[in-house]
Protein backbone atom coordinates (compact mmCIF):
# COMPACT_ATOMS: atom_id res chain seq x y z
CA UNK A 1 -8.00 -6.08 -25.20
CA UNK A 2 -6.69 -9.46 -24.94
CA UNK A 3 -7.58 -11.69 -21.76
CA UNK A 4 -4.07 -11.22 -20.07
CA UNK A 5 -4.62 -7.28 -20.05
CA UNK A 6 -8.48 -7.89 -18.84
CA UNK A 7 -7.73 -9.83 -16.07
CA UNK A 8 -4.79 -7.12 -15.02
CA UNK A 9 -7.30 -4.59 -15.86
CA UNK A 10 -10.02 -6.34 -13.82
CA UNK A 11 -6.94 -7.17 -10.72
CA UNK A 12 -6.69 -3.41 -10.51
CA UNK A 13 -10.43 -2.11 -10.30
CA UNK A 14 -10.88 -5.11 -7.49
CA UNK A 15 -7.88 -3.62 -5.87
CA UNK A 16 -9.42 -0.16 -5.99
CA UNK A 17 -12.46 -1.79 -4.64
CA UNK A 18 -10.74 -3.44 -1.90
CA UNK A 19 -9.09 0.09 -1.23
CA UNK A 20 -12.28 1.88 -0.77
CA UNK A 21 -13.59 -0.72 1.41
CA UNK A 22 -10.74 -0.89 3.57
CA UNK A 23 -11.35 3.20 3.66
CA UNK A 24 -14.36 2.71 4.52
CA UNK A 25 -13.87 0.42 7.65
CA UNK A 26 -11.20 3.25 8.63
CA UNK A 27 -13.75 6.22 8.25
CA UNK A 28 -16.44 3.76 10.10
CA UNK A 29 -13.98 2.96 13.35
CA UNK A 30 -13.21 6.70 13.28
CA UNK A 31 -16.26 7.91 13.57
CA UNK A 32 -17.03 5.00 15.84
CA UNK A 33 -14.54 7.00 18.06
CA UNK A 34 -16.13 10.48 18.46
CA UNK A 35 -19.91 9.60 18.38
CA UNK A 36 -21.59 8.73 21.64
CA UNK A 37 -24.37 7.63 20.07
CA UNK A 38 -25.57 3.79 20.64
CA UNK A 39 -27.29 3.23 17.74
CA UNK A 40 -24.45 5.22 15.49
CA UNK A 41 -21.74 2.61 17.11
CA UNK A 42 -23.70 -0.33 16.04
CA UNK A 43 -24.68 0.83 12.65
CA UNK A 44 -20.88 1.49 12.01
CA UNK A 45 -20.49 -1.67 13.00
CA UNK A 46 -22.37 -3.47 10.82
CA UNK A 47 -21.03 -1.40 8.00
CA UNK A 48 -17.05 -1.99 9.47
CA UNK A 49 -18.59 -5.67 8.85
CA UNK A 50 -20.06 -5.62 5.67
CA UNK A 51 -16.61 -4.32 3.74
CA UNK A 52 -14.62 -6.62 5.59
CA UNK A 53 -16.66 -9.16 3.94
CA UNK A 54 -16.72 -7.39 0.50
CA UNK A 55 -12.80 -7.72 0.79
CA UNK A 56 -12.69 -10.83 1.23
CA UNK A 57 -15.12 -11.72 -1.63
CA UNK A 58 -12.89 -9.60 -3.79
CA UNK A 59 -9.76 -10.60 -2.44
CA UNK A 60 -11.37 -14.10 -3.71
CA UNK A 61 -11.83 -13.54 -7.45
CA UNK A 62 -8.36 -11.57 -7.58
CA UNK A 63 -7.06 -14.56 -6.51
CA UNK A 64 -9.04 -16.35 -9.09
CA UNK A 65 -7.82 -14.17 -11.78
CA UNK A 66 -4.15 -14.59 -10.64
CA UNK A 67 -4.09 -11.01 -9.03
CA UNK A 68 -2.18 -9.79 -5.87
CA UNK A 69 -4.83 -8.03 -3.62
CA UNK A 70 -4.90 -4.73 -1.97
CA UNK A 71 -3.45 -4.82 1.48
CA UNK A 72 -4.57 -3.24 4.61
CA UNK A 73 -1.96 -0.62 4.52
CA UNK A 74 -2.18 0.17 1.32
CA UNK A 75 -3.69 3.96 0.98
CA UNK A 76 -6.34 5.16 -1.99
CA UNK A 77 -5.89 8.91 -1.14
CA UNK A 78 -7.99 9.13 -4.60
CA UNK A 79 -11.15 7.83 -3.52
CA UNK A 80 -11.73 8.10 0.50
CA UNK A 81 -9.34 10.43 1.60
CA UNK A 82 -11.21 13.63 2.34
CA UNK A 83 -13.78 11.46 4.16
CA UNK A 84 -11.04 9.84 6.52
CA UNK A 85 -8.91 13.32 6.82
CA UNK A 86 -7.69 14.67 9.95
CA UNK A 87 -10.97 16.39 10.64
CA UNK A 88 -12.84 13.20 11.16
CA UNK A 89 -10.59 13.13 14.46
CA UNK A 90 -12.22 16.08 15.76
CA UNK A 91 -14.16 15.43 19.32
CA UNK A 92 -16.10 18.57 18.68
CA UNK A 93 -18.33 17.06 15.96
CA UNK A 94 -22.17 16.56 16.41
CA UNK A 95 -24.57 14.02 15.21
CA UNK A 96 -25.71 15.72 12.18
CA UNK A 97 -21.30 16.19 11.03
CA UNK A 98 -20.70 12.64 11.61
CA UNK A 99 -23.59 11.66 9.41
CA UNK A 100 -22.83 13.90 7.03
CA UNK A 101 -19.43 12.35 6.37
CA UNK A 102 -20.72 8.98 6.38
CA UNK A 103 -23.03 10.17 3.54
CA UNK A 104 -21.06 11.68 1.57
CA UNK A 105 -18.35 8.84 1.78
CA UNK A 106 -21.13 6.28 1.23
CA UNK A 107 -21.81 8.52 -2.00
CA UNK A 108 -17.55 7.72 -3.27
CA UNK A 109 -18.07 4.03 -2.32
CA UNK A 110 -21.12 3.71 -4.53
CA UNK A 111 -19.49 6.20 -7.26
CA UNK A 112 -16.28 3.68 -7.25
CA UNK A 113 -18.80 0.52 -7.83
CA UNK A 114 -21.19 2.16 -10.45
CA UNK A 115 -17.43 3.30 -12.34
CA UNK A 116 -15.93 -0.28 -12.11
CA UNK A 117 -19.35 -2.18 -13.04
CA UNK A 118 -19.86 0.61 -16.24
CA UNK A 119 -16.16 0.69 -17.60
CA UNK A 120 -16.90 -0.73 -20.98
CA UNK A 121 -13.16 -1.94 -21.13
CA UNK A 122 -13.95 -4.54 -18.54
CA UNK A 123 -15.14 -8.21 -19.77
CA UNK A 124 -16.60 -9.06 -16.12
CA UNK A 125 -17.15 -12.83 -15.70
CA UNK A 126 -20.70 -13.58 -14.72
CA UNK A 127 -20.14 -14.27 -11.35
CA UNK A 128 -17.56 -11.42 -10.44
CA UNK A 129 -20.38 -8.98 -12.47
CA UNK A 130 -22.80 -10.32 -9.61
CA UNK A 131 -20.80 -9.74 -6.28
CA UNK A 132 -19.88 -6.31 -7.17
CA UNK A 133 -24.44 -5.55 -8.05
CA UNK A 134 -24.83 -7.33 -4.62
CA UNK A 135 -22.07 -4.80 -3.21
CA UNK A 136 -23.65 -1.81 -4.95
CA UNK A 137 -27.19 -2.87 -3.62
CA UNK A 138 -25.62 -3.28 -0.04
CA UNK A 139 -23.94 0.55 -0.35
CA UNK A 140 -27.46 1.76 -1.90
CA UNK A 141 -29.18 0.50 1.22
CA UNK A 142 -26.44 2.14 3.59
CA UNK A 143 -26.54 5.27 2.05
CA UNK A 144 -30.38 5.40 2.16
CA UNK A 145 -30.06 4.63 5.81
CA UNK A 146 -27.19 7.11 6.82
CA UNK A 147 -29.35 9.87 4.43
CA UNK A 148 -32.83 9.07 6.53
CA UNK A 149 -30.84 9.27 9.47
CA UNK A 150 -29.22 12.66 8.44
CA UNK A 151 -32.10 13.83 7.54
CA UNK A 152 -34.14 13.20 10.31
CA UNK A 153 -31.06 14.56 12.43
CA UNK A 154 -31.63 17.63 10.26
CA UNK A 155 -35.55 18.45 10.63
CA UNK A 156 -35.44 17.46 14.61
CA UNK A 157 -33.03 20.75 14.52
């Protein structure tokens, strides 16, 4: 692959990435909606936070490579959607439902990462190669958090 077709190649996995994140701040302010649990709101917070700032670090190096990014309105459907469907409007969910959706969309997030990082087609510059580990790491340590917390919703029932 020549570098003109990596960097389009590598443009469009970032873009992909910047889709799942912005799916992810959309599942995150839903749920953020129907929980009335404290500590939920602020943990959805921090994760709302954490992919703004992943877009913006891959919005960055899109740039670099002389991409277009992702928008906000621009919809995945492949990746996210089940997790942000019209059931995660439902006011009848518990605890233990909302954290199951987080986990399992923390589960595509990581999938999307560990696909992009692996593709053997991809040439990732050093630094690029870096953010998305440090992204992966993040979503490894959000998932094990949103899986404790399921599971400890799980055994108190």
């Amino acid at each position: 692959m020549d570098t003109q077709q990596n960097s389009a190649h590598q443009v469009s996995a970032l873009n992909d990435l910047i889709r799942i994140n912005n799916d992810r701040i959309t599942g995150y302010k839903k749920r953020m909606i129907i929980t009335l649990d404290d500590d939920l709101d602020f943990l959805f917070s921090q994760f709302i936070y954490q992919s703004r700032q992943n877009v913006e670090e891959l919005t960055e190096y899109i740039r670099l490579l002389d991409g277009s990014p992702a928008g906000d309105d621009c919809l995945s459907g492949k990746f996210y959607h089940s997790w942000t469907d019209f059931r995660s409007l439902s006011y009848q969910q518990d605890r233990q439902t909302i954290l199951d959706y987080c986990e399992y969309g923390e589960d595509v997030a990581k999938s999307a990462y560990k696909k992009a990082m692996e593709d053997k087609e991809f040439d990732w510059n050093k630094k690029i190669a870096n953010v998305l580990l440090r992204h992966l790491d993040d979503l490894r340590s959000c998932h094990k958090l949103i899986k404790g917390l399921c599971d400890g919703t799980a055994n108190a029932a």
